[in-house]
Protein backbone atom coordinates (compact mmCIF):
# COMPACT_ATOMS: atom_id res chain seq x y z
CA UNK A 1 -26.96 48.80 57.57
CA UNK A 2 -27.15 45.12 57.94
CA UNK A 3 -23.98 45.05 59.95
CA UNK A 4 -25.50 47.51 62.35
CA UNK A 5 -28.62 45.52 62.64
CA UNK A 6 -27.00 42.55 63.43
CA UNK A 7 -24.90 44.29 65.87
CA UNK A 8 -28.54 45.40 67.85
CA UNK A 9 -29.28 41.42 67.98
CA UNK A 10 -26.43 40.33 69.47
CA UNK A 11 -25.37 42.91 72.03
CA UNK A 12 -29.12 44.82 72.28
CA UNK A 13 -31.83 42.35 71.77
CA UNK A 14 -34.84 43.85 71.25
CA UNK A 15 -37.37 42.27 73.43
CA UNK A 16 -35.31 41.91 76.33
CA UNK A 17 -34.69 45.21 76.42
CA UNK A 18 -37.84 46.98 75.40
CA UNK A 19 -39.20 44.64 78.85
CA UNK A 20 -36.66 46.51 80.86
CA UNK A 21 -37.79 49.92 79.42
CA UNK A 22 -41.21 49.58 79.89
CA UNK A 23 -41.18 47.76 83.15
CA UNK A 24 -39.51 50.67 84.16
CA UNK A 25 -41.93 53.13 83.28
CA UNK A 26 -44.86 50.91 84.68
CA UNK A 27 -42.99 50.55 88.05
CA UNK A 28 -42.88 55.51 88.21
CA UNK A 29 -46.34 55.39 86.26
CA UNK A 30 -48.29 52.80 88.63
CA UNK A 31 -46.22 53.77 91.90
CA UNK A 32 -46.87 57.91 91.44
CA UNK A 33 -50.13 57.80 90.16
CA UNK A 34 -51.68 53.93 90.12
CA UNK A 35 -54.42 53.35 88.22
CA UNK A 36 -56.25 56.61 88.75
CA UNK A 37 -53.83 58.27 85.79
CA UNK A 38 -55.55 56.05 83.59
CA UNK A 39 -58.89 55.84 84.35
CA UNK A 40 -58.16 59.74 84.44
CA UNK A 41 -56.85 59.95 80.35
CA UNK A 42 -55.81 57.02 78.92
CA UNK A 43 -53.96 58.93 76.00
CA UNK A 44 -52.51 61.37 78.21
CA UNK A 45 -51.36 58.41 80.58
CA UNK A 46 -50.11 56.48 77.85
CA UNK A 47 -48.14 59.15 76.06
CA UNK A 48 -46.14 59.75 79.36
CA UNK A 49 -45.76 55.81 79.62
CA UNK A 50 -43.98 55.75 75.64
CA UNK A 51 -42.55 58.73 76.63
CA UNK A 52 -40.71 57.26 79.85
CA UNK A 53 -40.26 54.19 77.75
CA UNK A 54 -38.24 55.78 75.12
CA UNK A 55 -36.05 57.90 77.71
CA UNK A 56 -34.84 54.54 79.66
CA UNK A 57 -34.54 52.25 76.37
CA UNK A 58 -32.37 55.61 74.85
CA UNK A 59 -30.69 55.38 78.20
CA UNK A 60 -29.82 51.66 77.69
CA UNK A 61 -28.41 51.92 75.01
CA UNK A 62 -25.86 54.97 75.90
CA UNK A 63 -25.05 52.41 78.08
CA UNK A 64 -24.13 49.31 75.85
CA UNK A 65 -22.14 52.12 74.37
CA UNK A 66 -19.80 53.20 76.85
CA UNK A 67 -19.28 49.96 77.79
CA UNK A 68 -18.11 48.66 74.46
CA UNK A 69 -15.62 51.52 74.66
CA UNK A 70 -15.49 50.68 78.87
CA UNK A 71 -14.86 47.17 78.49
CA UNK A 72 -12.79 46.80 75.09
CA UNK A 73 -9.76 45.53 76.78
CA UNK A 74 -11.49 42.90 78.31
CA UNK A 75 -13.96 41.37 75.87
CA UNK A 76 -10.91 41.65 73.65
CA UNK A 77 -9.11 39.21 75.78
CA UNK A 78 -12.02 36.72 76.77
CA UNK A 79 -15.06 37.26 74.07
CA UNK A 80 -12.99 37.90 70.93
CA UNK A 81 -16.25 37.02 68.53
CA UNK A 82 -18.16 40.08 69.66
CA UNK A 83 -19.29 42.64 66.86
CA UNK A 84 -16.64 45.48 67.81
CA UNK A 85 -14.11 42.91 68.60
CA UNK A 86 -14.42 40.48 65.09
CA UNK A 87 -14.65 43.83 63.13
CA UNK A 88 -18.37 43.77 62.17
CA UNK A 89 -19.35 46.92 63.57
CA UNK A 90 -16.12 49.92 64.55
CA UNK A 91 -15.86 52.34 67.31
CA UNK A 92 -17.04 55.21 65.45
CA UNK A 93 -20.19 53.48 63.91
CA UNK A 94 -20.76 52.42 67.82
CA UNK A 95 -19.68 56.02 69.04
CA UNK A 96 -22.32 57.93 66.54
CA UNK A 97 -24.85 55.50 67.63
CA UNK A 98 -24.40 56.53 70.83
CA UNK A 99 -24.41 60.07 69.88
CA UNK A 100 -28.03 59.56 68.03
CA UNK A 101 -29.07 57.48 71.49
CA UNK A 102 -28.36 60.47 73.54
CA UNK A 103 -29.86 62.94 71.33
CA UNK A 104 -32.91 61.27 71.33
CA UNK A 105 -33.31 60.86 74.77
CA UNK A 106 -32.39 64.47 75.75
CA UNK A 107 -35.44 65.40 73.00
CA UNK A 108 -37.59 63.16 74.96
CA UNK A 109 -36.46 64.52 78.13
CA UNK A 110 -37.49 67.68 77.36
CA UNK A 111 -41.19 66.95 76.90
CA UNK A 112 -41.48 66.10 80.80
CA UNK A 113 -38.93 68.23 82.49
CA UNK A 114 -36.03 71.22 82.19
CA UNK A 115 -32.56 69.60 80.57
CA UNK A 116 -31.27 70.94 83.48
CA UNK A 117 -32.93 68.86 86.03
CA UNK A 118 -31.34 66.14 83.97
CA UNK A 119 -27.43 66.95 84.64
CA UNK A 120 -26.88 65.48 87.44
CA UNK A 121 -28.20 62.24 85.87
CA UNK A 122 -25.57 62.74 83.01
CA UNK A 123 -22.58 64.25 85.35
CA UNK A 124 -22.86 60.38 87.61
CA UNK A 125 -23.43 58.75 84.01
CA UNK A 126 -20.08 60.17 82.77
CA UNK A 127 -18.25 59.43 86.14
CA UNK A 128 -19.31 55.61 85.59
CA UNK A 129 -18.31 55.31 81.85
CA UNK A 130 -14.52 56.48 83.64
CA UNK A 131 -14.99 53.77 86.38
CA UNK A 132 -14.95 57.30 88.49
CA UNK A 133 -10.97 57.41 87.87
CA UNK A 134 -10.06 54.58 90.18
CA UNK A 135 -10.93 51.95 87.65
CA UNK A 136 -7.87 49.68 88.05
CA UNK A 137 -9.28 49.62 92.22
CA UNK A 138 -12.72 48.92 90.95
CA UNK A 139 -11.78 46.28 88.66
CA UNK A 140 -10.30 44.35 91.81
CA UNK A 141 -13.20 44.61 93.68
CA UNK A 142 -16.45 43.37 92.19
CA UNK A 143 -18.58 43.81 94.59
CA UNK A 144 -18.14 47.23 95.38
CA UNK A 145 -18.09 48.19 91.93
CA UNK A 146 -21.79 46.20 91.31
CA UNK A 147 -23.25 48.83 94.32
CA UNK A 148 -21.20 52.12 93.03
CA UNK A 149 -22.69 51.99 89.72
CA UNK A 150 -26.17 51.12 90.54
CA UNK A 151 -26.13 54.09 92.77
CA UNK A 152 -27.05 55.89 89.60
CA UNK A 153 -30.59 54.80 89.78
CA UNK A 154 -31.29 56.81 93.21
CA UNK A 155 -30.69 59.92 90.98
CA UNK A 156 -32.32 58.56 88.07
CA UNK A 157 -35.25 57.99 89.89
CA UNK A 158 -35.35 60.88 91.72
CA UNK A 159 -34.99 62.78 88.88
CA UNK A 160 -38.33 61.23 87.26
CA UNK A 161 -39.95 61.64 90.95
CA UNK A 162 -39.64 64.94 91.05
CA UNK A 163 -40.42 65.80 87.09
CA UNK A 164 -43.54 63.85 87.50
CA UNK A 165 -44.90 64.50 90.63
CA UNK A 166 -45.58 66.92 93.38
CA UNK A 167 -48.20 65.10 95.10
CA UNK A 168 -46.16 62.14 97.02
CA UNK A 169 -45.89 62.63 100.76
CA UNK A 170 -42.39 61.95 101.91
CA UNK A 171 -43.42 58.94 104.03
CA UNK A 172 -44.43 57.57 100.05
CA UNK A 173 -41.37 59.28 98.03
CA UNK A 174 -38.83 56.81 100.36
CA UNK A 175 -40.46 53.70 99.25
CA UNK A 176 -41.53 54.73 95.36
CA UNK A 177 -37.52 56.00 94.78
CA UNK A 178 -36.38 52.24 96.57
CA UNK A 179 -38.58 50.97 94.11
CA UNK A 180 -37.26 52.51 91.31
CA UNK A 181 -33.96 51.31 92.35
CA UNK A 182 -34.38 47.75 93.48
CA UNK A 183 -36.50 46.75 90.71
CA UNK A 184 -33.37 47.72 87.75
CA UNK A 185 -31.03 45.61 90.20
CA UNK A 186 -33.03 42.94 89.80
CA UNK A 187 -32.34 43.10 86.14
CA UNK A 188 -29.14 43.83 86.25
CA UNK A 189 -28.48 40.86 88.32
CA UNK A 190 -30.38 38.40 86.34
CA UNK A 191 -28.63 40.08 83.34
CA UNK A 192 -25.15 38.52 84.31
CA UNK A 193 -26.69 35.65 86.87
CA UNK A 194 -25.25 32.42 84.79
CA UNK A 195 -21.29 32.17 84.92
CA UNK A 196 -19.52 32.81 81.33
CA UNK A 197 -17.05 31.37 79.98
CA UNK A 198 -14.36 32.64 77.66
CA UNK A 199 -13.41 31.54 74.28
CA UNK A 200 -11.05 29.22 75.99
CA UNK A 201 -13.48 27.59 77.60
CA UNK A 202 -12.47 28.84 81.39
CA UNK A 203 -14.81 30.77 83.46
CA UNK A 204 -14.55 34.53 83.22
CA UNK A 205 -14.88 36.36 86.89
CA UNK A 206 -17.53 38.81 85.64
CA UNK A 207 -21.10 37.28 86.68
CA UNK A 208 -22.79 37.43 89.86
CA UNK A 209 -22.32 33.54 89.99
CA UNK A 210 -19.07 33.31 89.53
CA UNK A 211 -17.96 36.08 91.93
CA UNK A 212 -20.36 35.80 94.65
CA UNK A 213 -21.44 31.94 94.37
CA UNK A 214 -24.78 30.52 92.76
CA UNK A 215 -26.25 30.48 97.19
CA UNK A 216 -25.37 33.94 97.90
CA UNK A 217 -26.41 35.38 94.18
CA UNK A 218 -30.16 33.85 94.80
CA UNK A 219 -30.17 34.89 98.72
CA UNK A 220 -29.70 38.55 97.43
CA UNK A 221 -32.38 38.07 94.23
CA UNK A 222 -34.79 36.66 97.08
CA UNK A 223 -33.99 40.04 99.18
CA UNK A 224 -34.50 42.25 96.25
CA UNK A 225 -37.83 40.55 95.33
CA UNK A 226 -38.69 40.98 99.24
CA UNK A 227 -37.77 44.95 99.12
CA UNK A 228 -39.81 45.10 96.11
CA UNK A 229 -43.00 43.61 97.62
CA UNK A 230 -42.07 45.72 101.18
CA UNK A 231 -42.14 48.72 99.64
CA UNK A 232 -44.77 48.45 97.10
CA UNK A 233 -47.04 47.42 99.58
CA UNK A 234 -46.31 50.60 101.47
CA UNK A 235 -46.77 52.80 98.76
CA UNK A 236 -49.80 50.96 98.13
CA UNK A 237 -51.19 50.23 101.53
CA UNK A 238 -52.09 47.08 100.23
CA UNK A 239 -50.78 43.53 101.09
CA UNK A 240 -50.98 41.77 97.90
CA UNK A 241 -47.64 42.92 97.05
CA UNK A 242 -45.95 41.32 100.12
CA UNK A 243 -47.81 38.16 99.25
CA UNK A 244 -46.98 38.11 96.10
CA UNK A 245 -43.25 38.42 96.87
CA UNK A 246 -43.22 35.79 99.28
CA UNK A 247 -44.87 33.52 96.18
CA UNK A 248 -41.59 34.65 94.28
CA UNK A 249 -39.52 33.66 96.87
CA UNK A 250 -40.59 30.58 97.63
CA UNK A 251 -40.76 29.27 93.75
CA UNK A 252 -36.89 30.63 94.05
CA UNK A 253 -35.93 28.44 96.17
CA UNK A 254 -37.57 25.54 94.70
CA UNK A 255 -36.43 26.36 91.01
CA UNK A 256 -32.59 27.12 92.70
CA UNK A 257 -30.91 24.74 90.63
CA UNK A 258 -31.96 25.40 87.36
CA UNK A 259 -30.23 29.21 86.35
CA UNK A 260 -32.60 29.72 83.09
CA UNK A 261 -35.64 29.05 85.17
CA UNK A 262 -34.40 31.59 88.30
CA UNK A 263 -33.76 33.85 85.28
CA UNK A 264 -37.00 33.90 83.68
CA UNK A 265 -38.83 34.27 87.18
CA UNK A 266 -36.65 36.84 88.31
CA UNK A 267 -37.08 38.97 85.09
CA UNK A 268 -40.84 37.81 85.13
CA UNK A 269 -41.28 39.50 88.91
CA UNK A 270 -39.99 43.02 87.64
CA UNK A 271 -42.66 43.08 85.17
CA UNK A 272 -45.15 41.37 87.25
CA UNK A 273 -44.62 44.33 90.19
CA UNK A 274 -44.90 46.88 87.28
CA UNK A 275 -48.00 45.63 85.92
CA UNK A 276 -49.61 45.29 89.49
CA UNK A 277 -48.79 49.00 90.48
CA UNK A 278 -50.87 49.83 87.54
CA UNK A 279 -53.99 47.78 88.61
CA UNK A 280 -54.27 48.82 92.12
């Protein structure tokens, strides 16, 4: 047990990740119902906020799962300390995790919608843990595998879209599902912003940094955080959120050359638009 619970703080830290889940379900919460689900029933609102909560952290973690299995070959080569890798944690402790992980979330699942609405999430989840079969091609091309695999969250939030709510007007469904989609890249790209390096001390090619260059990384953050504000002001018919992007933006650009600071502001903004969509 203590091997396994020092494998969750090194490759699942908890309050990173619990952020990530919940920001999530504050960004479908606030942006299909706002702040009149609350005001509404507060219990009722925030069971379906724990319960969203629980779904996307369960999801996570499936996640770190396949790709300790995805990526053994390469953290192998270039991050030989890792838990699987230095032996303090094996495949099939990490595989019945997983297991547990998905069990749980197809439980939770089931309190909001039919398991069957939920396939086609799981069909696209099990084409990216096989790189969709042309993983050798995708390993060549970064960039193309960064967009391929967070196609996913179209489905995933259209899946939650349409479980939750039958209300939206489609000129609102557009901008609440590019929502739902830009705000997880944003994480995903501060996730692997700063360049690695390997054991050996070299720089690995597998952050955003490295591959696409510290100027073109932050130009695409500062696009995200402008699609986030775009939209959510449309959903919202309110300006604030535009405003408050451009803020983000700007502070960017003047915090550019320090990588923890760009980090912390560009995991603060995804839980500053969530918290926002539940205020207004």
């Amino acid at each position: 047990m203590r091997n396994i619970l020092q494998y969750f703080n090194e490759r699942f830290p908890v309050i990173p990740v619990l952020l990530f889940a919940t920001g999530y379900a504050g960004l479908l919460i606030g942006n299909v119902y706002g702040i009149g689900i609350w005001k509404q029933s507060f219990l009722g609102a925030f069971s379906l906020f724990i319960t969203v909560s629980g779904i996307f952290l369960c999801f996570l973690f499936r996640q770190r799962v396949v790709d300790e299995f995805r990526d053994y070959a390469h953290d192998s080569k270039y991050f030989p300390n890792r838990p699987v890798q230095r032996g303090l944690v094996t495949k099939s402790q990490v595989f019945i995790m997983g297991l547990v992980a998905l069990l749980m979330e197809l439980v939770l699942v089931s309190r909001i919608a039919p398991l069957l609405l939920y396939l086609p999430v799981l069909f696209y989840n099990f084409l990216m843990a096989k790189d969709f079969f042309i993983k050798n091609w995708l390993d060549g091309h970064f960039t193309t595998h960064f967009f391929i695999h967070e196609t996913f969250f179209i489905i995933y939030g259209w899946f939650f879209i349409t479980s939750l709510s039958s209300h939206l007007s489609f000129a609102r469904l557009l901008p609440v599902l590019g929502i739902l989609v830009f705000g997880p890249m944003t994480v995903e790209l501060i996730r692997k912003y700063t360049p690695r390096r390997s054991s050996r001390g070299g720089i690995v090619k597998d952050s955003y940094c490295a591959v696409w260059g510290a100027k073109n990384t932050l130009c695409f953050l500062m696009l995200l955080t402008f699609l986030l504000g775009f939209q959510s002001s449309l959903v919202k018919s309110n300006q604030l959120f535009i405003i408050v992007a451009a803020v983000i933006i700007l502070t960017l650009l003047l915090l550019r050359k320090s990588d923890k600071l760009v980090i912390f502001l560009g995991a603060g903004q995804y839980l500053l638009f969530s918290l926002l969509a539940n205020l207004f």
